[in-house]
Protein backbone atom coordinates (compact mmCIF):
# COMPACT_ATOMS: atom_id res chain seq x y z
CA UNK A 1 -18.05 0.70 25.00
CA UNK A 2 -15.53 -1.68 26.84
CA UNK A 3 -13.86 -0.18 29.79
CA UNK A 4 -10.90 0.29 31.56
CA UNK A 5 -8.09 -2.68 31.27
CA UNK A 6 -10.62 -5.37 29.45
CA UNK A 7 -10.09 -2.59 26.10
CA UNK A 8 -7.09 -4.16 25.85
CA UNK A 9 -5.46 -7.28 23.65
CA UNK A 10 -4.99 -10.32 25.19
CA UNK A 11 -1.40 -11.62 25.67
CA UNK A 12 -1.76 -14.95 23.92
CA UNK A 13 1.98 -15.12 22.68
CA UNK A 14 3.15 -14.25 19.33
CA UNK A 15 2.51 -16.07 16.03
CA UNK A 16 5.15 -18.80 15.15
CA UNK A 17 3.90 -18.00 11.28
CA UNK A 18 6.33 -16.80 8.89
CA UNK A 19 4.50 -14.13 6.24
CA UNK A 20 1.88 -15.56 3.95
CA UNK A 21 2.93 -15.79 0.15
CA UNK A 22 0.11 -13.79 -2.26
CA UNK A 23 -1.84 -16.47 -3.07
CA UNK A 24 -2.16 -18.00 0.44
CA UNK A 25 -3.18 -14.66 1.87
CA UNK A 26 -6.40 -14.61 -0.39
CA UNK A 27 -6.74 -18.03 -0.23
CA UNK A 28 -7.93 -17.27 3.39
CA UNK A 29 -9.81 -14.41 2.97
CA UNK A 30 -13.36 -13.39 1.37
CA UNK A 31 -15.29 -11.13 -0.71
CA UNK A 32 -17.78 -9.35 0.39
CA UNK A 33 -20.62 -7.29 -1.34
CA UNK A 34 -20.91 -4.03 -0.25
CA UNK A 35 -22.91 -0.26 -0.98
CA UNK A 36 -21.95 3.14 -0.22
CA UNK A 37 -24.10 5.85 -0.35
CA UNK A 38 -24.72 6.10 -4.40
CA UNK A 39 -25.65 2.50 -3.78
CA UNK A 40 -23.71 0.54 -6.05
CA UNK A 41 -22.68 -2.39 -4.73
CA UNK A 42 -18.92 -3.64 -5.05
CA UNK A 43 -17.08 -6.87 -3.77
CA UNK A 44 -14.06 -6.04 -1.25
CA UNK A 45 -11.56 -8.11 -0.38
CA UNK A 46 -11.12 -8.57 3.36
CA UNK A 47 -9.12 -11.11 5.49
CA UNK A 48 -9.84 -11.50 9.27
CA UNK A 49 -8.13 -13.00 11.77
CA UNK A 50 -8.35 -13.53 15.53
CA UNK A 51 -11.15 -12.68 17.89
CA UNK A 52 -11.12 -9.81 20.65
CA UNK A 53 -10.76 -5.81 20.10
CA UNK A 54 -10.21 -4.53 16.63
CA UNK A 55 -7.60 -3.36 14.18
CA UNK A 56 -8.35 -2.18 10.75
CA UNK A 57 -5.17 -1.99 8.17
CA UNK A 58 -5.72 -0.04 4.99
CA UNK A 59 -2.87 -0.32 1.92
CA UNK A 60 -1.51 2.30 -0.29
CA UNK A 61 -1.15 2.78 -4.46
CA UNK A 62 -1.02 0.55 -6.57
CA UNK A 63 -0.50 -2.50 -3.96
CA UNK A 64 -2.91 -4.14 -1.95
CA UNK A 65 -3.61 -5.20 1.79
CA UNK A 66 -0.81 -8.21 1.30
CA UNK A 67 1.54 -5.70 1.84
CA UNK A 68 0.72 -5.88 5.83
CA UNK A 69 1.45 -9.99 5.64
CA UNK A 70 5.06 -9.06 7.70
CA UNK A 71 3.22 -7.20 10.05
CA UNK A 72 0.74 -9.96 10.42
CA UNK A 73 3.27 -12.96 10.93
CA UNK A 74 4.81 -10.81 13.53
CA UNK A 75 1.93 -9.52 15.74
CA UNK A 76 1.15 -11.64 18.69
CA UNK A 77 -2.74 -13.09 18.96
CA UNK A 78 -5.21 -11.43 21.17
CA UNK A 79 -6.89 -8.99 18.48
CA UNK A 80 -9.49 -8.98 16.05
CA UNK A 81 -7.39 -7.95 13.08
CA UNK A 82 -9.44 -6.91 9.13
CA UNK A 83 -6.88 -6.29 6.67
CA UNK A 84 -8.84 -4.92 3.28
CA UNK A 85 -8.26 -4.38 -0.47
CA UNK A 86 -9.63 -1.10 -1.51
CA UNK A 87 -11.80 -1.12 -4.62
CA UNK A 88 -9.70 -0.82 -7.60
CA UNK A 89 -6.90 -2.89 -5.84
CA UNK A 90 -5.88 -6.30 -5.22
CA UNK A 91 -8.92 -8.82 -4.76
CA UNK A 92 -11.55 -6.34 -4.82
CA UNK A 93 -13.62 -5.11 -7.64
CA UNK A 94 -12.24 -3.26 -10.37
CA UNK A 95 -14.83 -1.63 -12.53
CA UNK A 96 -13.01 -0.23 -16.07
CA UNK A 97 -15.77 2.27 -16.33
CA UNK A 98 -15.79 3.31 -12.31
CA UNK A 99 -14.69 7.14 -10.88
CA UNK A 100 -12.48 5.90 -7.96
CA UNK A 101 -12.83 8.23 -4.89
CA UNK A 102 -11.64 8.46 -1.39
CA UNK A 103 -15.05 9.36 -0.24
CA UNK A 104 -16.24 6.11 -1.71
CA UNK A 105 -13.84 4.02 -0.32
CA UNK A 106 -14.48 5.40 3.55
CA UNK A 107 -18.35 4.71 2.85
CA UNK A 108 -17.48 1.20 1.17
CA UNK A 109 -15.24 0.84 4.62
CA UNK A 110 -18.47 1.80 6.78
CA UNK A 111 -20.71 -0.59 4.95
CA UNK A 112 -17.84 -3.59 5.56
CA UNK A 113 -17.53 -2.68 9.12
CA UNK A 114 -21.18 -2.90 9.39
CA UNK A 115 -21.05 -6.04 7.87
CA UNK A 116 -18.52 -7.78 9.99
CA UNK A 117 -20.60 -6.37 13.24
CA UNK A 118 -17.74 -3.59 13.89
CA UNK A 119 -18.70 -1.33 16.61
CA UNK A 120 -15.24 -0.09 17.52
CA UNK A 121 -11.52 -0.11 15.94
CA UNK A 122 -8.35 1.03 15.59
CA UNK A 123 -7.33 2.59 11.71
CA UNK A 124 -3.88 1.69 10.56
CA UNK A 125 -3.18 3.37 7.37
CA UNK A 126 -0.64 3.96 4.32
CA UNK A 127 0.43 5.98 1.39
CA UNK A 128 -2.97 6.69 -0.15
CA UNK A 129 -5.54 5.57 2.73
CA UNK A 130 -3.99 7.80 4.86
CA UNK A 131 -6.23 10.42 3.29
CA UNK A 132 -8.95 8.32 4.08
CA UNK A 133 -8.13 8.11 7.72
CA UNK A 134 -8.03 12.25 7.17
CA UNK A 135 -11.42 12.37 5.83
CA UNK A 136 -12.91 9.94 8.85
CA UNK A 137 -11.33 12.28 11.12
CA UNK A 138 -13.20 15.38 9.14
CA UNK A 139 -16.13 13.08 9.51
CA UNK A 140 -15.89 13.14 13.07
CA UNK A 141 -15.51 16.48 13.95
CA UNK A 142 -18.15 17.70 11.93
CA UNK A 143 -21.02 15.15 13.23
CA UNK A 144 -21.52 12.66 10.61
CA UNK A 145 -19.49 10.20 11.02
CA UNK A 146 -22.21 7.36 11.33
CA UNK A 147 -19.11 3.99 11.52
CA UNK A 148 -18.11 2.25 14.50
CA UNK A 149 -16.13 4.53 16.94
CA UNK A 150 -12.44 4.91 16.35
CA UNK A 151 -10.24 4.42 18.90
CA UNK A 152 -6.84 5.97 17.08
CA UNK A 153 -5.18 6.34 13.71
CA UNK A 154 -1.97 4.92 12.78
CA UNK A 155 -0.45 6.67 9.59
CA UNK A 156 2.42 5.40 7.83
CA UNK A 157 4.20 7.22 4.97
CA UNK A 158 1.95 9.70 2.79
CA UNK A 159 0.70 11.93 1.65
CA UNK A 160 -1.01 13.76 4.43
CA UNK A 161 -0.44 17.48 2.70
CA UNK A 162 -0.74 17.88 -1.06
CA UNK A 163 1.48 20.81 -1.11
CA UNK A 164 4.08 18.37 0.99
CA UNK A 165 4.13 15.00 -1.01
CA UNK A 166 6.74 15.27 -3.96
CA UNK A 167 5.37 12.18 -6.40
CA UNK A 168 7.40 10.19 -9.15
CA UNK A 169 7.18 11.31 -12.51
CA UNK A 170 5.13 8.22 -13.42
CA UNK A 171 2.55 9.59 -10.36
CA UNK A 172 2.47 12.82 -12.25
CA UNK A 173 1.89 11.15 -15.57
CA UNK A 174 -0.66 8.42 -14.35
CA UNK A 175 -2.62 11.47 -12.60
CA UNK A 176 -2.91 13.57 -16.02
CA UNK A 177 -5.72 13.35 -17.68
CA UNK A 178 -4.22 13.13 -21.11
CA UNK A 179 -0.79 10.52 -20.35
CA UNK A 180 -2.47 8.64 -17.99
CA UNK A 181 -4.30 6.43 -20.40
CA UNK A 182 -1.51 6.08 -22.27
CA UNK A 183 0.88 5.19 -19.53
CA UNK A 184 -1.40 3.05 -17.55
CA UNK A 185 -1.10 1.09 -21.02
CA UNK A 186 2.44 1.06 -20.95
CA UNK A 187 2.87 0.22 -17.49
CA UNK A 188 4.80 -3.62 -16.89
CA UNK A 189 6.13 -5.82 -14.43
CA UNK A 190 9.50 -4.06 -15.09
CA UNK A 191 8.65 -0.35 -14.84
CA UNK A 192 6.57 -1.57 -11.77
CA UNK A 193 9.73 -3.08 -10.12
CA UNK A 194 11.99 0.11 -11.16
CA UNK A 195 9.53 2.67 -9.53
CA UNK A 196 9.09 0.58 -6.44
CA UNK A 197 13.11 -0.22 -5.84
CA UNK A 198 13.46 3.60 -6.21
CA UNK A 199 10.99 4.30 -2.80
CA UNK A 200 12.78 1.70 -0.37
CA UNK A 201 15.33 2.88 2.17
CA UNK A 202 19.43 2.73 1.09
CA UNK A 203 19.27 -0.89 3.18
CA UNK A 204 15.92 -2.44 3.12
CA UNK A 205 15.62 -2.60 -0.94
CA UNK A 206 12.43 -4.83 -2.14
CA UNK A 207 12.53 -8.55 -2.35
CA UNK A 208 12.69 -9.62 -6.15
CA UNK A 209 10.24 -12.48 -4.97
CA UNK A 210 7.98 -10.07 -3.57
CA UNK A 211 7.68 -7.62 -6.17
CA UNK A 212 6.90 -10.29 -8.47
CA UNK A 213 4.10 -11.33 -6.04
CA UNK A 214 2.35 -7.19 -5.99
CA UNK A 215 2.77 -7.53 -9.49
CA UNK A 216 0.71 -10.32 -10.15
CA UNK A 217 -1.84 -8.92 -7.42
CA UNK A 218 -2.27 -5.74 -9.12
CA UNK A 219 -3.34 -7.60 -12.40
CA UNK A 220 -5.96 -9.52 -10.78
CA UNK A 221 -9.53 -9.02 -12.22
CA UNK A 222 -7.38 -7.10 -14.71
CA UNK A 223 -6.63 -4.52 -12.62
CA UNK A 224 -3.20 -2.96 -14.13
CA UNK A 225 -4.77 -1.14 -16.98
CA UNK A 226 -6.85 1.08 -13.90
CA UNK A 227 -3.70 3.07 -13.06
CA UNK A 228 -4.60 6.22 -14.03
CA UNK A 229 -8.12 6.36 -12.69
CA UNK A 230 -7.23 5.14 -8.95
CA UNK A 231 -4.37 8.13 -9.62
CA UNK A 232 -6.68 10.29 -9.59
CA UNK A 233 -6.67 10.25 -5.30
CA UNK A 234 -4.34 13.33 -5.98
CA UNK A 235 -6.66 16.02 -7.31
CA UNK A 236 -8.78 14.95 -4.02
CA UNK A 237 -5.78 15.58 -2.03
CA UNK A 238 -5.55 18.46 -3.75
CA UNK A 239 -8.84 19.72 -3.14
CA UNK A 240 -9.07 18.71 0.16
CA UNK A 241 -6.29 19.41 1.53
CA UNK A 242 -7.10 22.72 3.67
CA UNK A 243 -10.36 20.57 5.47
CA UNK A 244 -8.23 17.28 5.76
CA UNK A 245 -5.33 19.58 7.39
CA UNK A 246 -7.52 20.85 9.73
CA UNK A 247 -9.20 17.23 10.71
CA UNK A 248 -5.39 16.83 12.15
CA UNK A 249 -4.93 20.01 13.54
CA UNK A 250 -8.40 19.72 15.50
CA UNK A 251 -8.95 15.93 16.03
CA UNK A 252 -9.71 14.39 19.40
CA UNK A 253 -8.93 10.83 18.30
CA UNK A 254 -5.55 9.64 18.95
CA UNK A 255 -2.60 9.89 16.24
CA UNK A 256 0.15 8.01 16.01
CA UNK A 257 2.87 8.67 12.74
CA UNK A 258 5.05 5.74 11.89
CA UNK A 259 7.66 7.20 9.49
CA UNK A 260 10.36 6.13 7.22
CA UNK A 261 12.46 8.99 6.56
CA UNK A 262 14.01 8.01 4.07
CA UNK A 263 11.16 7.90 1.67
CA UNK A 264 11.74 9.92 -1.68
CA UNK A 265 7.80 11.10 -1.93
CA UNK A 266 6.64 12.12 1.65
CA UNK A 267 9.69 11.49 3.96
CA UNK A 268 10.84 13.50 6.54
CA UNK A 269 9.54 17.22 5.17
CA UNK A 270 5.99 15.15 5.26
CA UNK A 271 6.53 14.50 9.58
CA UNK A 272 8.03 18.02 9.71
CA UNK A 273 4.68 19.44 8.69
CA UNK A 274 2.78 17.16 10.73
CA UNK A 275 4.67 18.35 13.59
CA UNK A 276 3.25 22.00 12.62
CA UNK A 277 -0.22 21.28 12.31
CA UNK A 278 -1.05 18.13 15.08
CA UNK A 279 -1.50 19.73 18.56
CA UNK A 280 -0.84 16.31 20.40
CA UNK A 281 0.46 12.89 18.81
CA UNK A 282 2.95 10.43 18.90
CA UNK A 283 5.66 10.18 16.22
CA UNK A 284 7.95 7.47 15.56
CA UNK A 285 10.63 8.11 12.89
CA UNK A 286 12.40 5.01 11.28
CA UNK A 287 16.03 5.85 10.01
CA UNK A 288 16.91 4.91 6.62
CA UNK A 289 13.25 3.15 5.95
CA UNK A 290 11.89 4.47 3.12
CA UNK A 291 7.80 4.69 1.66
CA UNK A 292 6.99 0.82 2.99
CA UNK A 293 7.35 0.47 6.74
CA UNK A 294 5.66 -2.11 7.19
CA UNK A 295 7.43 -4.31 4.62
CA UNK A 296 10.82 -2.61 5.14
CA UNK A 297 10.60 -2.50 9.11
CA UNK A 298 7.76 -5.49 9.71
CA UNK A 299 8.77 -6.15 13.44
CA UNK A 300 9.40 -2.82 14.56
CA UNK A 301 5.72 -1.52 13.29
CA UNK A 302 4.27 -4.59 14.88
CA UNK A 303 5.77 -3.53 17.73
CA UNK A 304 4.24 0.45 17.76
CA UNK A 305 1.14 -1.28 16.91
CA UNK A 306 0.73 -3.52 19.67
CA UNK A 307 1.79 -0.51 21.86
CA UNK A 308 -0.92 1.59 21.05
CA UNK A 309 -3.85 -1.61 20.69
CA UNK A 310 -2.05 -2.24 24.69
CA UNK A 311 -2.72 1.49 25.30
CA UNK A 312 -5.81 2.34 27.61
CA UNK A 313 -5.47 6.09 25.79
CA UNK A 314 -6.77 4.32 22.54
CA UNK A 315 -9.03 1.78 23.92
């Protein structure tokens, strides 16, 4: 364990880059094989850049880990930083015939950090990983977390409350056992664009470019036909919600909540809980930003996340 101010980035300046298109972004990144505990081994997706202390970003449904390119281009150099496609998503594998879970995913996460020689990080999470970053911090209060140690979560908009999150009626339909087939059939390009231009703030509406670009991600290793089985996060959530509620309420690791408020599905009634049940953390609410922060409002979470990787509290 590093100590004192060397658990901090170095100030190297900040990248000159603009963002990397899609196809660029995987260009320079790799797949690696991987096994969780019911040792099947799957193929992630991870790109990794820089050398020094480390910061993990996770993506939410249905996108992939291109949605942190902004926040790439604008964070100076001085960190280690893994950005990774969950199974199911972008780059990674996509078995047809696969039960997607959140468990899985944090024990495919362990085995990548493993590989990669992780023993300590920073979690930076959206939308649907942010119930992954719940269930590490469950992890670690009971004892079994066996991963590198964890020096703070970052959550950007989700859904950290079932009970909370209010989803799209294409969520709802895509999580039923009997549409969801049937929609994730009928899902396009254009119902993909309409759903997502409905989630953005009033002033930071989607790039037609870009959406065009998660499009073509999410059919990658003919992924857009899996809808409805990576939907399926929700009856976790469900579930889980009363042990993942009290990982917050009881954690020791450091939280920090990055929030668009204007977001549609867990907006500002979403913090307001968090308020209730988090004993200490640090919120940052971002006015008229809706469900993407980090595409919406690239600098400014940059900027909260170089705070906290400058922070000797999370280091």
């Amino acid at each position: 364990m590093l100590s004192g101010a060397a658990r901090r980035c170095s100030r190297w300046g900040a990248h000159t880059m603009n963002a990397l298109k899609a196809e660029d972004w995987y260009r320079t990144g790799e797949r690696v094989a991987v096994s969780g505990r019911a040792e099947q081994t799957h193929s992630l997706f991870a790109r990794v850049e820089g050398e020094g202390l480390v910061t993990t970003f996770l993506h939410g449904f249905p996108t992939s880990s291109w949605d942190w390119a902004k926040v790439a281009a604008a964070l100076r150099s001085g960190c280690k930083r893994i950005y990774i496609d969950l199974l199911g998503y972008g780059d990674s594998d996509k078995p047809a015939q696969h039960t997607y879970s959140l468990l899985e995913q944090l024990d495919l996460f362990q085995a990548l950090w493993k590989h990669f020689g992780i023993e300590e990080t920073l979690l930076v999470t959206h939308d649907v990983s942010v119930s992954i970053g719940q269930e590490l911090l469950a992890r670690i209060s009971e004892g079994t977390w066996r991963g590198p140690h964890i020096t703070g979560v970052v959550f950007l908009n989700g859904g950290l409350f079932f009970s909370v999150q209010r989803p799209l009626a294409i969520q709802r339909l895509l999580r039923n056992r009997f549409t969801g087939p049937l929609v994730a059939r009928l899902v396009t390009r254009r119902t993909f664009e309409r759903s997502m231009k409905g989630i953005y703030g009033p002033h930071t509406g989607p790039d037609v470019d870009e959406l065009a670009q998660q499009w073509a991600i999410i059919e990658r290793r003919g992924g857009s036909r899996l809808s409805h089985k990576l939907s399926r996060y929700h009856d976790e959530r469900k579930r889980l919600e009363q042990r993942w509620t009290n990982a917050l309420s009881k954690t020791s690791v450091p939280l920090t909540f990055v929030w668009g408020m204007s977001d549609p599905i867990s907006g500002s009634p979403m913090l307001d809980k968090a308020r209730e049940v988090v004993a200490k953390a640090s919120f940052v609410q971002l006015e008229d930003v809706g469900h993407y922060p980090q595409i919406e409002a690239a600098e400014r979470v940059a900027k909260e996340i170089e705070a906290i990787e400058d922070s000797p509290n999370s280091r």
